[in-house]
Protein backbone atom coordinates (compact mmCIF):
# COMPACT_ATOMS: atom_id res chain seq x y z
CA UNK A 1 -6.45 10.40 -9.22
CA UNK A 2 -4.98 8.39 -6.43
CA UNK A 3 -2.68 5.56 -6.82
CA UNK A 4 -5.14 1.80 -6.35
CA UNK A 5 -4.12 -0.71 -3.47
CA UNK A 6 -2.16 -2.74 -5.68
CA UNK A 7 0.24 0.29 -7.20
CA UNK A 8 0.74 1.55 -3.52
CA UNK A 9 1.65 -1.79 -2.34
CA UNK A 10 3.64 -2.73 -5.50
CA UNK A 11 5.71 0.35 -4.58
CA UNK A 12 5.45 -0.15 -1.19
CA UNK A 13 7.20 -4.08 -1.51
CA UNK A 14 10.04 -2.47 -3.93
CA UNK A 15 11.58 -0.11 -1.24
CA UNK A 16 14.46 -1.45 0.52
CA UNK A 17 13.21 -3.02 4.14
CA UNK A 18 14.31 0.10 6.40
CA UNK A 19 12.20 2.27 4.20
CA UNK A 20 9.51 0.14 4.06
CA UNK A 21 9.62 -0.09 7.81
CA UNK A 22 9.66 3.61 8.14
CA UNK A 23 6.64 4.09 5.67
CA UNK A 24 4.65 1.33 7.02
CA UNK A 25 5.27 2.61 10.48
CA UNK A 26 3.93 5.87 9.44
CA UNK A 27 0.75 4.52 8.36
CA UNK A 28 -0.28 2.52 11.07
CA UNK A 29 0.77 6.12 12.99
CA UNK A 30 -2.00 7.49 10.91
CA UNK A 31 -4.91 5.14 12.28
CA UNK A 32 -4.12 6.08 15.77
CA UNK A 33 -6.78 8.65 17.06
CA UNK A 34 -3.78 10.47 19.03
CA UNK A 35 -1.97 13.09 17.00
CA UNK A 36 1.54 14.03 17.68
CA UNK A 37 0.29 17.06 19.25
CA UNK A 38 -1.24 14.51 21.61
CA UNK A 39 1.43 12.63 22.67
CA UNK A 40 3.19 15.14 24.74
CA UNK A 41 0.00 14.39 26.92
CA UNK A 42 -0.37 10.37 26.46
CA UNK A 43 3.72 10.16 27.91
CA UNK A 44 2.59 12.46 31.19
CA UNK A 45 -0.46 10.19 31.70
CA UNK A 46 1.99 7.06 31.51
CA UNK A 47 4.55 8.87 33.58
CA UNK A 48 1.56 9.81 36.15
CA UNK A 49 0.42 6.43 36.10
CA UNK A 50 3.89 4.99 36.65
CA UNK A 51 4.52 6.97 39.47
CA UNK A 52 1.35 6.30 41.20
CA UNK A 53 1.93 2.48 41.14
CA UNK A 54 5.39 3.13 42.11
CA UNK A 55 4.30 4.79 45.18
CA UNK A 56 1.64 1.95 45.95
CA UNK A 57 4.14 -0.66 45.81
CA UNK A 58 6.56 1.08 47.92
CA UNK A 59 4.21 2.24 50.67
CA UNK A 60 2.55 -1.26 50.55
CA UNK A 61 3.05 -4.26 52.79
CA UNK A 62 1.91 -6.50 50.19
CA UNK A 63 4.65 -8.62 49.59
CA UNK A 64 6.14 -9.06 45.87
CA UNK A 65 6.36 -11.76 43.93
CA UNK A 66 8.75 -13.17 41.49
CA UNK A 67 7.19 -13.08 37.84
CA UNK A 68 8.34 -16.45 36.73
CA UNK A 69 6.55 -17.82 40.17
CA UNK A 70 3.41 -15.76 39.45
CA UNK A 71 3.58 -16.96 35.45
CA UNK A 72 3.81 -20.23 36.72
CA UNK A 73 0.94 -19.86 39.09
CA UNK A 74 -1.32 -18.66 36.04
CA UNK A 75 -0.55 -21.30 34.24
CA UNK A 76 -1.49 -23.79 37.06
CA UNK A 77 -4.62 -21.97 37.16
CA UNK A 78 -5.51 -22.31 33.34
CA UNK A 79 -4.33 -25.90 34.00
CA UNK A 80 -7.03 -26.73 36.29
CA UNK A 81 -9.80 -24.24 35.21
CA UNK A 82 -9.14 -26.67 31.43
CA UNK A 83 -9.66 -29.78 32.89
């Protein structure tokens, strides 16, 4: 018979914090749809995708902006769009 919520947990809250940081990582692991086998395939997508909006930036005229002048921009936004 399997081990109820509160054994696992009481277990679980007696390892030392690097192991119960490796186990509890290793759960939430198991709730992702994507396998290990998978991920081989999720890192090319990223790397694809990485690429591709490297190349649009580069080929672009559209000029760049500094992130703490765009943060600041959104926040004037949510500023006004709250009053």
């Amino acid at each position: 018979m399997a081990p109820d919520v509160t054994e696992v947990e009481r277990a679980l809250l007696a390892l030392a914090p690097e192991d119960r940081a490796a186990v509890i990582e290793r759960g939430l692991r198991s709730l992702d749809d994507v396998d290990d086998a998978d991920q081989g395939e999720v890192d090319a997508a990223w790397r694809a995708e990485i690429d591709r909006r490297v190349d649009e930036y580069v080929s672009s005229d559209t000029p760049s902006v500094d992130a703490d002048e765009h943060v600041a921009r959104l926040r004037a936004k949510l500023v006004a769009r709250d009053k």
